[in-house]
N, C-alpha and C. Protein backbone atom coordinates (compact mmCIF):
# COMPACT_ATOMS: atom_id res chain seq x y z
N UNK A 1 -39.52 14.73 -16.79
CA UNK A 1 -38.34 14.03 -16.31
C UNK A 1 -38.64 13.52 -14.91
N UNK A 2 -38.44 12.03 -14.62
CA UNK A 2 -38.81 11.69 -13.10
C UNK A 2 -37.35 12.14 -12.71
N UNK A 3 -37.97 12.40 -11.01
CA UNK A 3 -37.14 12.79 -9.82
C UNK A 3 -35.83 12.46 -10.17
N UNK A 4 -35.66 11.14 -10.55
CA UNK A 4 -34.42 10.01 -10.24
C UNK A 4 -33.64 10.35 -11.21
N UNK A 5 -34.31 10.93 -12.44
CA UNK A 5 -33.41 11.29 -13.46
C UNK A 5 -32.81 12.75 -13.58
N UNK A 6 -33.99 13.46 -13.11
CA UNK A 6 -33.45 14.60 -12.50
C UNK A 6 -32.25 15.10 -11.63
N UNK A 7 -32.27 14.61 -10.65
CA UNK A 7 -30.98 14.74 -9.98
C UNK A 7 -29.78 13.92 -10.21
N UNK A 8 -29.84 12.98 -11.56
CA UNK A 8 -28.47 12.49 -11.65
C UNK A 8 -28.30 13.55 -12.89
N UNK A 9 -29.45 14.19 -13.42
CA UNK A 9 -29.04 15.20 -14.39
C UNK A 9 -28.61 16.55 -13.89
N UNK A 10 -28.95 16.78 -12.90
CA UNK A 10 -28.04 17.88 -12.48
C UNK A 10 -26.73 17.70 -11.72
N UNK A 11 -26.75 16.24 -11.26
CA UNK A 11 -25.10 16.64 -10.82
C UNK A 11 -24.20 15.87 -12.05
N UNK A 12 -24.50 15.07 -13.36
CA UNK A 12 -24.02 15.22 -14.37
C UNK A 12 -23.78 16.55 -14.64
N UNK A 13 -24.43 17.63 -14.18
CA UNK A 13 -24.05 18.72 -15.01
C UNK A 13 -22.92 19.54 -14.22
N UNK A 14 -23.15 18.82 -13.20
CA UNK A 14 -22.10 19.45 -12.38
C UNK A 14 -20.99 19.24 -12.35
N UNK A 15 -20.77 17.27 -12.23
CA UNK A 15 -19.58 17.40 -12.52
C UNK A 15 -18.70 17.14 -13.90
N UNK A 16 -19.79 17.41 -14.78
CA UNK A 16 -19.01 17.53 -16.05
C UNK A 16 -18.95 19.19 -16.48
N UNK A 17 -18.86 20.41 -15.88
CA UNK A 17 -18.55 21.58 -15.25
C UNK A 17 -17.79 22.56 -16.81
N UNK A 18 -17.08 21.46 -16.73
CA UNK A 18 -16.08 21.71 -17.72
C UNK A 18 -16.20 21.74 -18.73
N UNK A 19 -17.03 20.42 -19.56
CA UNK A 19 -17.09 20.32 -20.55
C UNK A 19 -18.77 20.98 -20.89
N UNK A 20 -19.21 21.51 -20.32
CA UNK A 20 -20.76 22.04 -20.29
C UNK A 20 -20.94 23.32 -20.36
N UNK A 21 -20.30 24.51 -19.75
CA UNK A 21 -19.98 25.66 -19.25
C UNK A 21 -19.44 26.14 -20.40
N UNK A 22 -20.24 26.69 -21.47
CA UNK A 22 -19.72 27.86 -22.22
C UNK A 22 -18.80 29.13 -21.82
N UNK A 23 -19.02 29.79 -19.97
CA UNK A 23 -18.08 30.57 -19.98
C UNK A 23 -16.98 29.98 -19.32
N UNK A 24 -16.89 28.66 -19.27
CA UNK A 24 -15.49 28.15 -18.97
C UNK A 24 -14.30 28.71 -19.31
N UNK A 25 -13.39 28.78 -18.25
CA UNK A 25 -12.31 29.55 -18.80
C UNK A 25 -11.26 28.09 -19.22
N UNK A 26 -10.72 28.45 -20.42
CA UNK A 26 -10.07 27.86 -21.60
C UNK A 26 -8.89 28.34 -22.11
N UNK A 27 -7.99 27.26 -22.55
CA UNK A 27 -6.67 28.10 -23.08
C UNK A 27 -6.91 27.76 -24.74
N UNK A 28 -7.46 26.96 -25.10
CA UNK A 28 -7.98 26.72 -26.50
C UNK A 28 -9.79 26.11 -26.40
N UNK A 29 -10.13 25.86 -26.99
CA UNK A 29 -11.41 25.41 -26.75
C UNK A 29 -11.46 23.79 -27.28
N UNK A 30 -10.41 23.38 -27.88
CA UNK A 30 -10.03 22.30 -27.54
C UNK A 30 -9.40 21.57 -26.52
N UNK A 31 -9.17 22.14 -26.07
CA UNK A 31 -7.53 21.78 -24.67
C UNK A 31 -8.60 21.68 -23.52
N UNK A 32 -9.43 22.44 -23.52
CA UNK A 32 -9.98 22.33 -22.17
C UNK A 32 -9.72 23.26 -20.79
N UNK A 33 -10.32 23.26 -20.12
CA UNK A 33 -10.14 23.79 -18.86
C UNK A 33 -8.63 24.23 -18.32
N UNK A 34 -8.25 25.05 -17.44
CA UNK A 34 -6.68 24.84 -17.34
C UNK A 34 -6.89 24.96 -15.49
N UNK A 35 -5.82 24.66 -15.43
CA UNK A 35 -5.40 23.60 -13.93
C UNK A 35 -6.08 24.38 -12.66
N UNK A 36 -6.41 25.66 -12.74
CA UNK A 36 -6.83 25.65 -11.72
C UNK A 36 -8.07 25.97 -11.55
N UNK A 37 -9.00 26.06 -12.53
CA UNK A 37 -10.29 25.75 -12.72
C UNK A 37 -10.73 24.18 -12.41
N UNK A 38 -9.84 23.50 -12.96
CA UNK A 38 -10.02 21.74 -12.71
C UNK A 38 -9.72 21.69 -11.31
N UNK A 39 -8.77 22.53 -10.42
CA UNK A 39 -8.91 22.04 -9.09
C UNK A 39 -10.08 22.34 -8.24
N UNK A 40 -10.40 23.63 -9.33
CA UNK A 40 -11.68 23.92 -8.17
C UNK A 40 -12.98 22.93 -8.57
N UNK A 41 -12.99 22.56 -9.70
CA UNK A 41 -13.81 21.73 -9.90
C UNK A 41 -13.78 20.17 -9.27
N UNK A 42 -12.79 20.05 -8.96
CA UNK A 42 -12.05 18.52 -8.46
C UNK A 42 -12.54 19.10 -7.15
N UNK A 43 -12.53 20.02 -6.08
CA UNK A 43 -12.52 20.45 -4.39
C UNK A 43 -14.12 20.52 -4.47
N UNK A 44 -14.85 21.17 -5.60
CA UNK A 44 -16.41 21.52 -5.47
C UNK A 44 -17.15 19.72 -5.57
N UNK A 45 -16.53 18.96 -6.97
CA UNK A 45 -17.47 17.35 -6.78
C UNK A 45 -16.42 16.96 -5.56
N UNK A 46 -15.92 16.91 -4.44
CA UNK A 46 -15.53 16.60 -3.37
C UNK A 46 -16.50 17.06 -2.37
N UNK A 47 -16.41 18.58 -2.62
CA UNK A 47 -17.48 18.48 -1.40
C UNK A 47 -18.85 17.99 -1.45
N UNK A 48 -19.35 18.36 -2.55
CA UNK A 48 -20.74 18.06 -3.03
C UNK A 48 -21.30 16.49 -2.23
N UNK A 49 -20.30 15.47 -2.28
CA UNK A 49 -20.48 14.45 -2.35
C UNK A 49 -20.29 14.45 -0.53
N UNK A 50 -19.59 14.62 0.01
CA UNK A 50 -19.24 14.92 1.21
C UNK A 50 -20.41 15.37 2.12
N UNK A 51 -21.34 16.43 1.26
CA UNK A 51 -22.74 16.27 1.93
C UNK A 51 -23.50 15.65 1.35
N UNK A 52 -23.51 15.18 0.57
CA UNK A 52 -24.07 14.04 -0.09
C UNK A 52 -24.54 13.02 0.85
N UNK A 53 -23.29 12.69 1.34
CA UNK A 53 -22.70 11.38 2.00
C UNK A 53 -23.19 11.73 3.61
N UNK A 54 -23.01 12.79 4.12
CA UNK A 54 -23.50 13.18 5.26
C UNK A 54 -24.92 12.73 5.31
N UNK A 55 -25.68 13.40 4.63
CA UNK A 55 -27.16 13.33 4.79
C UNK A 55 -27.38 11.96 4.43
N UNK A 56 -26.93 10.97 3.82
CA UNK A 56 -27.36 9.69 3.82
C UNK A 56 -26.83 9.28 5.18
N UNK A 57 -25.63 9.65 5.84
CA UNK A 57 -25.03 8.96 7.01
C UNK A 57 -26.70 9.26 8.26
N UNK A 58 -27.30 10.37 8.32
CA UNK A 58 -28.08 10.49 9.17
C UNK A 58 -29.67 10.49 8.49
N UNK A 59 -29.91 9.80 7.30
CA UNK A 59 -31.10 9.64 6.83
C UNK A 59 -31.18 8.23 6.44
N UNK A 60 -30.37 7.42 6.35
CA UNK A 60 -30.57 6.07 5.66
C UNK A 60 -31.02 5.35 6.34
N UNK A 61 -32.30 4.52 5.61
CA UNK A 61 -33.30 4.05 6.82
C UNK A 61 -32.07 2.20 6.70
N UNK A 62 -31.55 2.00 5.76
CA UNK A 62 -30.18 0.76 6.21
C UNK A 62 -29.21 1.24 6.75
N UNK A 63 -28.15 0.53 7.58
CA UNK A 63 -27.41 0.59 8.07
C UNK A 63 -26.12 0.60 6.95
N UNK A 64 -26.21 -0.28 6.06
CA UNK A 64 -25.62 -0.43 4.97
C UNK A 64 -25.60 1.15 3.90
N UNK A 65 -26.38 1.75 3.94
CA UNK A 65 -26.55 3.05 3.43
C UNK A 65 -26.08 4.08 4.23
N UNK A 66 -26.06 3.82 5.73
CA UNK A 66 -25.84 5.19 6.83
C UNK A 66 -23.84 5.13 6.56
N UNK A 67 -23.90 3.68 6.42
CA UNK A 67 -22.35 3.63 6.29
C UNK A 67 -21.72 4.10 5.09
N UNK A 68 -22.14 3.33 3.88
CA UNK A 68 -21.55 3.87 3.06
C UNK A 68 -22.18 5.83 2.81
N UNK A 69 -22.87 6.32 3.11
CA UNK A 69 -23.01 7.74 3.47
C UNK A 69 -21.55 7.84 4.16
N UNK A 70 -21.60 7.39 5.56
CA UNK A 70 -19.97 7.78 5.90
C UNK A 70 -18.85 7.50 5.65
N UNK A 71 -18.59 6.41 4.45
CA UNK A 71 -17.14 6.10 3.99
C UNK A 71 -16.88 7.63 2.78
N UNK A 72 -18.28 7.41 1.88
CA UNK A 72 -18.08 8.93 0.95
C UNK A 72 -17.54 10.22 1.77
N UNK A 73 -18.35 10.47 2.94
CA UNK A 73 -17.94 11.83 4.06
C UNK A 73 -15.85 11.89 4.04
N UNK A 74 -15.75 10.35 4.51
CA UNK A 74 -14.20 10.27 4.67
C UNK A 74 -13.27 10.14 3.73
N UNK A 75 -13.78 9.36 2.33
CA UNK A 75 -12.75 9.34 1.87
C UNK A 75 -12.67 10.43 1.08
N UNK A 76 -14.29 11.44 0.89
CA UNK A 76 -13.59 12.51 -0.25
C UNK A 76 -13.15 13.76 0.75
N UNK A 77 -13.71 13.46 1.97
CA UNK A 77 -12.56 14.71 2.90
C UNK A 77 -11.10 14.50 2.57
N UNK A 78 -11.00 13.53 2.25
CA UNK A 78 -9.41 13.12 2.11
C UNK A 78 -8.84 13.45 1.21
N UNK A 79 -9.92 13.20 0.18
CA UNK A 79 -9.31 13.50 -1.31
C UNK A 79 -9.71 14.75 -1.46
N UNK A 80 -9.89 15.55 -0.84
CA UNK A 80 -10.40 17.33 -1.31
C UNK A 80 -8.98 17.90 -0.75
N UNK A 81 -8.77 17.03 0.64
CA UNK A 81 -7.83 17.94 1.59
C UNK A 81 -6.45 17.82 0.28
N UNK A 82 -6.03 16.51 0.03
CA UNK A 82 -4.73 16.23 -1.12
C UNK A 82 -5.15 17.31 -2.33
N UNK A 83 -5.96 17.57 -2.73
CA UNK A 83 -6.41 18.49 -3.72
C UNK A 83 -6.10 19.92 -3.28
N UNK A 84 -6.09 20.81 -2.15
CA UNK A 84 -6.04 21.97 -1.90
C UNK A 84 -4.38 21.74 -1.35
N UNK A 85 -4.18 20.68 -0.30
CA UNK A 85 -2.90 20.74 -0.08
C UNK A 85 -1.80 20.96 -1.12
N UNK A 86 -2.31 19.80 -2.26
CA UNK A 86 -1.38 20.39 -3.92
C UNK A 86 -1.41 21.32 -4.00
N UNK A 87 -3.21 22.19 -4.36
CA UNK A 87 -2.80 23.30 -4.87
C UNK A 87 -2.37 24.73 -4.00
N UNK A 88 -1.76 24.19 -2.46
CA UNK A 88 -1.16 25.55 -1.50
C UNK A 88 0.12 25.21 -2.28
N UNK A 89 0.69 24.05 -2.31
CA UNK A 89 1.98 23.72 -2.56
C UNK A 89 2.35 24.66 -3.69
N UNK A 90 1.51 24.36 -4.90
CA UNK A 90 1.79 24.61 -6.19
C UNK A 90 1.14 26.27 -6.28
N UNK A 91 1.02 26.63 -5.58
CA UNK A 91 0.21 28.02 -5.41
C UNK A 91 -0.93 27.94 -6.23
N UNK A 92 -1.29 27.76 -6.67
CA UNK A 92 -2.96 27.35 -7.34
C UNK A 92 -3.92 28.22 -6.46
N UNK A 93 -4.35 29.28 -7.03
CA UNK A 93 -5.95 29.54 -6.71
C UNK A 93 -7.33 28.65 -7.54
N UNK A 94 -7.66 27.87 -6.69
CA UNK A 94 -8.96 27.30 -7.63
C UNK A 94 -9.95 28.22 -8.15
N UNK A 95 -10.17 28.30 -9.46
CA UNK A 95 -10.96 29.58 -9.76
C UNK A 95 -12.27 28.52 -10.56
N UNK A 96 -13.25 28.79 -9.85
CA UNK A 96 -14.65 27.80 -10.43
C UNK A 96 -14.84 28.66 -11.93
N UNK A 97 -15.16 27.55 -12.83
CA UNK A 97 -15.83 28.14 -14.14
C UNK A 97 -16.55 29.23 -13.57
N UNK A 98 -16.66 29.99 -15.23
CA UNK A 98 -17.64 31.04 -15.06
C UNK A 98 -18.89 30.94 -15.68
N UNK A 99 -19.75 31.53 -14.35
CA UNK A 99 -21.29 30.77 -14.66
C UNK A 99 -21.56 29.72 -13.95
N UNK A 100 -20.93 29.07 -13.53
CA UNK A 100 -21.31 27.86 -13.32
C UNK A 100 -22.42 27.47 -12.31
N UNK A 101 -22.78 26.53 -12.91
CA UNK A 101 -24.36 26.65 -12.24
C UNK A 101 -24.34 25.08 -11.09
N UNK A 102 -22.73 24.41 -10.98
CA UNK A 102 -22.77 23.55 -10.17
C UNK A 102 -23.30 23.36 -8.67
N UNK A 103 -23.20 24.60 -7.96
CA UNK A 103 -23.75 25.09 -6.91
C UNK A 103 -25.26 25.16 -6.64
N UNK A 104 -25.86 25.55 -7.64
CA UNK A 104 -27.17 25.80 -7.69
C UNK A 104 -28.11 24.38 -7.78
N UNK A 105 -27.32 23.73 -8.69
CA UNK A 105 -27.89 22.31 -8.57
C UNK A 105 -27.69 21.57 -8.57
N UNK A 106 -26.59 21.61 -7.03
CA UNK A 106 -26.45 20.08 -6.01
C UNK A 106 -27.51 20.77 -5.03
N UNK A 107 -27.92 22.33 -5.01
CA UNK A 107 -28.44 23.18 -3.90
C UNK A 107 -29.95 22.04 -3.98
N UNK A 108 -30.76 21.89 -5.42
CA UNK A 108 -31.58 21.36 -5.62
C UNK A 108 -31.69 19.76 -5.38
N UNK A 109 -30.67 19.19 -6.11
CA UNK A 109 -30.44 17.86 -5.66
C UNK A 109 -30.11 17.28 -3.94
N UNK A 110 -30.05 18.42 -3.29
CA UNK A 110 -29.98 18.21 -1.76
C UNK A 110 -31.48 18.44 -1.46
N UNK A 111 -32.00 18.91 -1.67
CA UNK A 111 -33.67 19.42 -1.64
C UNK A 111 -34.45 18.10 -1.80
N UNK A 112 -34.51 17.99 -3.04
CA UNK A 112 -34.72 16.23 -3.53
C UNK A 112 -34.69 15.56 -2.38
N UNK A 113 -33.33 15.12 -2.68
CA UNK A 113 -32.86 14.35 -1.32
C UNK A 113 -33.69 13.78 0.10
N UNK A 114 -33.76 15.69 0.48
CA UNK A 114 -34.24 15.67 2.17
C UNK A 114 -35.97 15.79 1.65
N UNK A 115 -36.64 15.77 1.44
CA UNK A 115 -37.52 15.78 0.70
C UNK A 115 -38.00 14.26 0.82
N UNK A 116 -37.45 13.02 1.12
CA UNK A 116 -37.78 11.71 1.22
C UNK A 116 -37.12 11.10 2.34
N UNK A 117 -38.04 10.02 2.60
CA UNK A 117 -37.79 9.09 3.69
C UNK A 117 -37.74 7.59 3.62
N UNK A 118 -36.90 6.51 4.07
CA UNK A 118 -37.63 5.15 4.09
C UNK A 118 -36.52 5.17 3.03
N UNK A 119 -36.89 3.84 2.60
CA UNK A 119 -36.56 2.85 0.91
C UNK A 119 -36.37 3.80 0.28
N UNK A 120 -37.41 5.19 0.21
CA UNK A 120 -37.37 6.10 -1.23
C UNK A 120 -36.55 6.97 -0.82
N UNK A 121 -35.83 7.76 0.06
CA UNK A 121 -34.73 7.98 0.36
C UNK A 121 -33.33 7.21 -0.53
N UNK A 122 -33.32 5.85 0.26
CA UNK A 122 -32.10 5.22 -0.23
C UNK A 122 -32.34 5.21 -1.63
N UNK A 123 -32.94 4.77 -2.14
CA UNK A 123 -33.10 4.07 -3.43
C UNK A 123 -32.55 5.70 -4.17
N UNK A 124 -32.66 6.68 -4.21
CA UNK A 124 -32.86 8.20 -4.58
C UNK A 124 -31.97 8.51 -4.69
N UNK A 125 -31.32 8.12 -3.28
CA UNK A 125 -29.36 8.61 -3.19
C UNK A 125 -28.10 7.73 -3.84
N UNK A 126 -28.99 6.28 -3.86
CA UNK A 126 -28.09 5.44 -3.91
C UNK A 126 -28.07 5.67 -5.73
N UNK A 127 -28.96 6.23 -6.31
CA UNK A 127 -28.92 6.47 -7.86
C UNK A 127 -28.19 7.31 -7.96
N UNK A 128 -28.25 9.01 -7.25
CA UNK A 128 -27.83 9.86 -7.44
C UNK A 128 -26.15 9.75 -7.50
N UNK A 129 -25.84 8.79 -6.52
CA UNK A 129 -24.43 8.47 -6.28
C UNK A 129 -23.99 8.14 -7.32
N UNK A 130 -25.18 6.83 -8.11
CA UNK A 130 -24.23 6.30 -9.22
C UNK A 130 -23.95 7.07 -10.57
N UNK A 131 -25.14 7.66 -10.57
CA UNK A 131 -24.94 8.85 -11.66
C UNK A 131 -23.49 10.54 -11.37
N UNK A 132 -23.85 10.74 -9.89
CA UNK A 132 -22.97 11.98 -10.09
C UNK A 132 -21.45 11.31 -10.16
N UNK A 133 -20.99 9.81 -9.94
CA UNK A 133 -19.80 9.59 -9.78
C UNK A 133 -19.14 8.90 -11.75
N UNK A 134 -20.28 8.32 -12.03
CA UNK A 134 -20.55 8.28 -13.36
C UNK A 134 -20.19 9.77 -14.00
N UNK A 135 -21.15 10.34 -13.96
CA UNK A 135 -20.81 12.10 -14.14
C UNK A 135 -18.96 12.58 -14.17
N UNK A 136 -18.62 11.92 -13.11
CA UNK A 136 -17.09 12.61 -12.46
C UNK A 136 -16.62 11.74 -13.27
N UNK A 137 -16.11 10.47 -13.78
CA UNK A 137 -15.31 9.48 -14.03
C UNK A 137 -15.20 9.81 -15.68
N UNK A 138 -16.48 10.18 -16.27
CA UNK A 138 -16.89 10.70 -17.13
C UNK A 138 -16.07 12.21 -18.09
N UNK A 139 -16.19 13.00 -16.92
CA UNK A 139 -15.72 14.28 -16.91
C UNK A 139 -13.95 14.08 -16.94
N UNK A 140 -13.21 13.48 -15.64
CA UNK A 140 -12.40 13.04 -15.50
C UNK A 140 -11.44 12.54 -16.99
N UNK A 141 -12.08 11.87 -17.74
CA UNK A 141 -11.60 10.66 -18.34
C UNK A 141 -11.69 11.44 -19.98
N UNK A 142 -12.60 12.26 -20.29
CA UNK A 142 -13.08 12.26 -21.03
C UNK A 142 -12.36 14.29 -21.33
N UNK A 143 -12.77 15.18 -20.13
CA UNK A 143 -12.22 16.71 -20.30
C UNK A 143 -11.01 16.83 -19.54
N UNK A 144 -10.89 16.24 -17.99
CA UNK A 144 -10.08 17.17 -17.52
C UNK A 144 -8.83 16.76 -17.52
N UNK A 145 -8.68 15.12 -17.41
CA UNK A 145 -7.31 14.45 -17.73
C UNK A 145 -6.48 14.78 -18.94
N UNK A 146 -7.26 15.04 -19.89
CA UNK A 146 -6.16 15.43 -21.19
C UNK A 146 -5.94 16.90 -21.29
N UNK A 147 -6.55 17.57 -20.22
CA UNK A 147 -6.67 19.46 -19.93
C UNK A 147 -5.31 19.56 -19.00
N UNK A 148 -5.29 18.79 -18.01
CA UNK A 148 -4.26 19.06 -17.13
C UNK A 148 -2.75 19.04 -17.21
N UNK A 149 -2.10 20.31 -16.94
CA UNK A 149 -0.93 20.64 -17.31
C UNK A 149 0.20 20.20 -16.15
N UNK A 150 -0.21 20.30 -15.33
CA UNK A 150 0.80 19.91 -14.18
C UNK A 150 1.05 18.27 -13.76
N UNK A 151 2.18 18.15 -13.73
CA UNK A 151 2.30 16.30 -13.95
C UNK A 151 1.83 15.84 -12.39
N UNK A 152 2.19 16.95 -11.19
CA UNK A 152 1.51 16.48 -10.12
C UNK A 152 -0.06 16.95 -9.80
N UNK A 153 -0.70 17.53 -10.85
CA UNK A 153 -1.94 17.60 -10.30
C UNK A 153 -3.16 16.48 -11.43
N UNK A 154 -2.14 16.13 -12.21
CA UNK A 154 -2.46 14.75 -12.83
C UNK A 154 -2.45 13.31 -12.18
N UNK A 155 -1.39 13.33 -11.83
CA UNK A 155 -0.94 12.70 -10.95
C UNK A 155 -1.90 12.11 -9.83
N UNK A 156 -2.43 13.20 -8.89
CA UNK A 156 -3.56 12.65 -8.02
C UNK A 156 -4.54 12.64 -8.58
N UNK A 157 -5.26 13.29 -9.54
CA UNK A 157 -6.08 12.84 -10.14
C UNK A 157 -6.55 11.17 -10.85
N UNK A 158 -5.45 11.12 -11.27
CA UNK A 158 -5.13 9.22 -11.38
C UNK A 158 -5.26 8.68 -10.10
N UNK A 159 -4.27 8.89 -9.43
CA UNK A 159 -4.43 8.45 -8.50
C UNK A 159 -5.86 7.92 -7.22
N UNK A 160 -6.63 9.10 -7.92
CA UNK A 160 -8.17 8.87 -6.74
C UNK A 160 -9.27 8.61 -8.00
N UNK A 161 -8.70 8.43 -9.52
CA UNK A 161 -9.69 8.08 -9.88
C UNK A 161 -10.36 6.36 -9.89
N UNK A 162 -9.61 5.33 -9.39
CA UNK A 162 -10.55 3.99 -9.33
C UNK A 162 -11.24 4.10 -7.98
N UNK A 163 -11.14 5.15 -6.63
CA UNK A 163 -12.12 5.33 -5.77
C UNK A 163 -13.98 5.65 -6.53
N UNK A 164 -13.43 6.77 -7.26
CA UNK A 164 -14.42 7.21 -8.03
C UNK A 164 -15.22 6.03 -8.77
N UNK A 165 -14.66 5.42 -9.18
CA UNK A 165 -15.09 3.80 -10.00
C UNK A 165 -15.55 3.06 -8.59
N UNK A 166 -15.32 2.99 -7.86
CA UNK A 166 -15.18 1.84 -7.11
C UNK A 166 -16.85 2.39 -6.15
N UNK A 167 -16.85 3.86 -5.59
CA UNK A 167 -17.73 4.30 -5.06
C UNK A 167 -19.41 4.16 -6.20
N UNK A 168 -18.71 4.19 -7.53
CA UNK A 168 -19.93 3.98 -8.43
C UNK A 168 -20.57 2.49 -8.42
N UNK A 169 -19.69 1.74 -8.51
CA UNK A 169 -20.01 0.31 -8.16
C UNK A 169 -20.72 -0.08 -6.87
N UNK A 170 -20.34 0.70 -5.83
CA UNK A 170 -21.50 0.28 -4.71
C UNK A 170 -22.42 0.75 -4.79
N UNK A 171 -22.47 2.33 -5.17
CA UNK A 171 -23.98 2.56 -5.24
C UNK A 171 -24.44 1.60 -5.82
N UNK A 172 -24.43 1.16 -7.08
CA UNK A 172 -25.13 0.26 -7.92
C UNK A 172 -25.49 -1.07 -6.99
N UNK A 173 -24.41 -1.51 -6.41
CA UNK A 173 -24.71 -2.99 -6.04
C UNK A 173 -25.20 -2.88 -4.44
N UNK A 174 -25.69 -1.53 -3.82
CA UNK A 174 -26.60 -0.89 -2.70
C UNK A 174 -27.59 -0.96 -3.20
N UNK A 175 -27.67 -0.46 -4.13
CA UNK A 175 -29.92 -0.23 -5.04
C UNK A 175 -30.16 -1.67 -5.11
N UNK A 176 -29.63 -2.52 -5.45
CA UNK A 176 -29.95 -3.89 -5.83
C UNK A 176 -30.64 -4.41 -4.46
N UNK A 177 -29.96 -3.89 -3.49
CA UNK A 177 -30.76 -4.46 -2.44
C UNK A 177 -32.10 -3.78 -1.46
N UNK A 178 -31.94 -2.53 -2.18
CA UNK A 178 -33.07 -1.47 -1.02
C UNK A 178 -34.85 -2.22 -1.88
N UNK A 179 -35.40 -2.56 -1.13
CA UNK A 179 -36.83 -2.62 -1.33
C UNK A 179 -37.43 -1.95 -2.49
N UNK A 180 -38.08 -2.69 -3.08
CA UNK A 180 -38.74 -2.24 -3.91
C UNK A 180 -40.07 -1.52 -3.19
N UNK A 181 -40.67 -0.37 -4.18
CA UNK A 181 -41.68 0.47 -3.95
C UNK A 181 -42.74 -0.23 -3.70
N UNK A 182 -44.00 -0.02 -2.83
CA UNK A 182 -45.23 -1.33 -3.20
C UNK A 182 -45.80 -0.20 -3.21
């Protein structure tokens, strides 16, 4: 498996958490995840991306990359903070699947990461982006939206999911421009 596919395969695995995770906790095994497993999963691909986004803000050999590194830092601080703020409101403990091996390999996919410099840096992150947000929109659309029981923790979830779309689209239309390898 090259590098590039590698790390969009592990944070696919991450943030599809839910639907991957045999000891996922479940109220049917159809239904899916229940609400406060999905928040912690919704606060964990928040942060993930958050250092994600950091380390491109202070590794991107474009300016165009250092930035969008720091729009990801801000807007998913934003969207993690609305995510925990719900769930103080709603008393929600986020309880991460069990097992879950999401931790372990963004741990690797940050490794990757710092591990490169230059063009092969960007080009690396700017994939990883499009895949782990692919991954989320994926997960989103597909496990946790039809899992979620609470009309307000649905609710923001809709609500921040065309960021999620929208952040996938730049990565994509960022790679288009980073240098090719010689």
């Amino acid at each position: 498996m090259s590098p590039n596919l590698t790390a969009a395969a592990l944070l696919m695995a991450a943030s599809a958490a839910a639907a991957a995770l045999p000891g996922a906790t479940l109220r049917a095994q159809s239904h899916g995840p229940d609400d406060p497993t999905i928040v912690a999963i919704f606060d964990a691909a928040n942060t993930a991306d958050m250092e994600t986004g950091a380390l491109a803000e202070e590794r991107g050999s474009s300016k165009e990359v250092r930035d969008f590194g720091a729009m990801l830092v801000r807007d998913h601080r934003a969207v993690r903070q609305q995510g925990r703020d719900l769930a103080a409101k709603l008393g929600v403990t986020p309880t991460p699947p069990k097992d879950d091996q999401s931790a372990k390999d963004h741990a690797a996919a940050m490794a990757r990461l710092r591990s490169l410099k230059g063009a092969e840096f960007d080009r690396a992150f700017l994939q990883h982006e499009a895949g782990f947000h692919k991954a989320v929109i994926d997960a989103v659309q597909g496990t946790l939206l039809p899992a979620i029981d609470n009309a307000e923790l649905k609710a923001l979830v809709e609500k921040v999911a065309p960021a999620f779309q929208a952040h996938m689209q730049m990565a994509q239309e960022l790679e288009k421009k980073v240098p090719s390898a010689s």
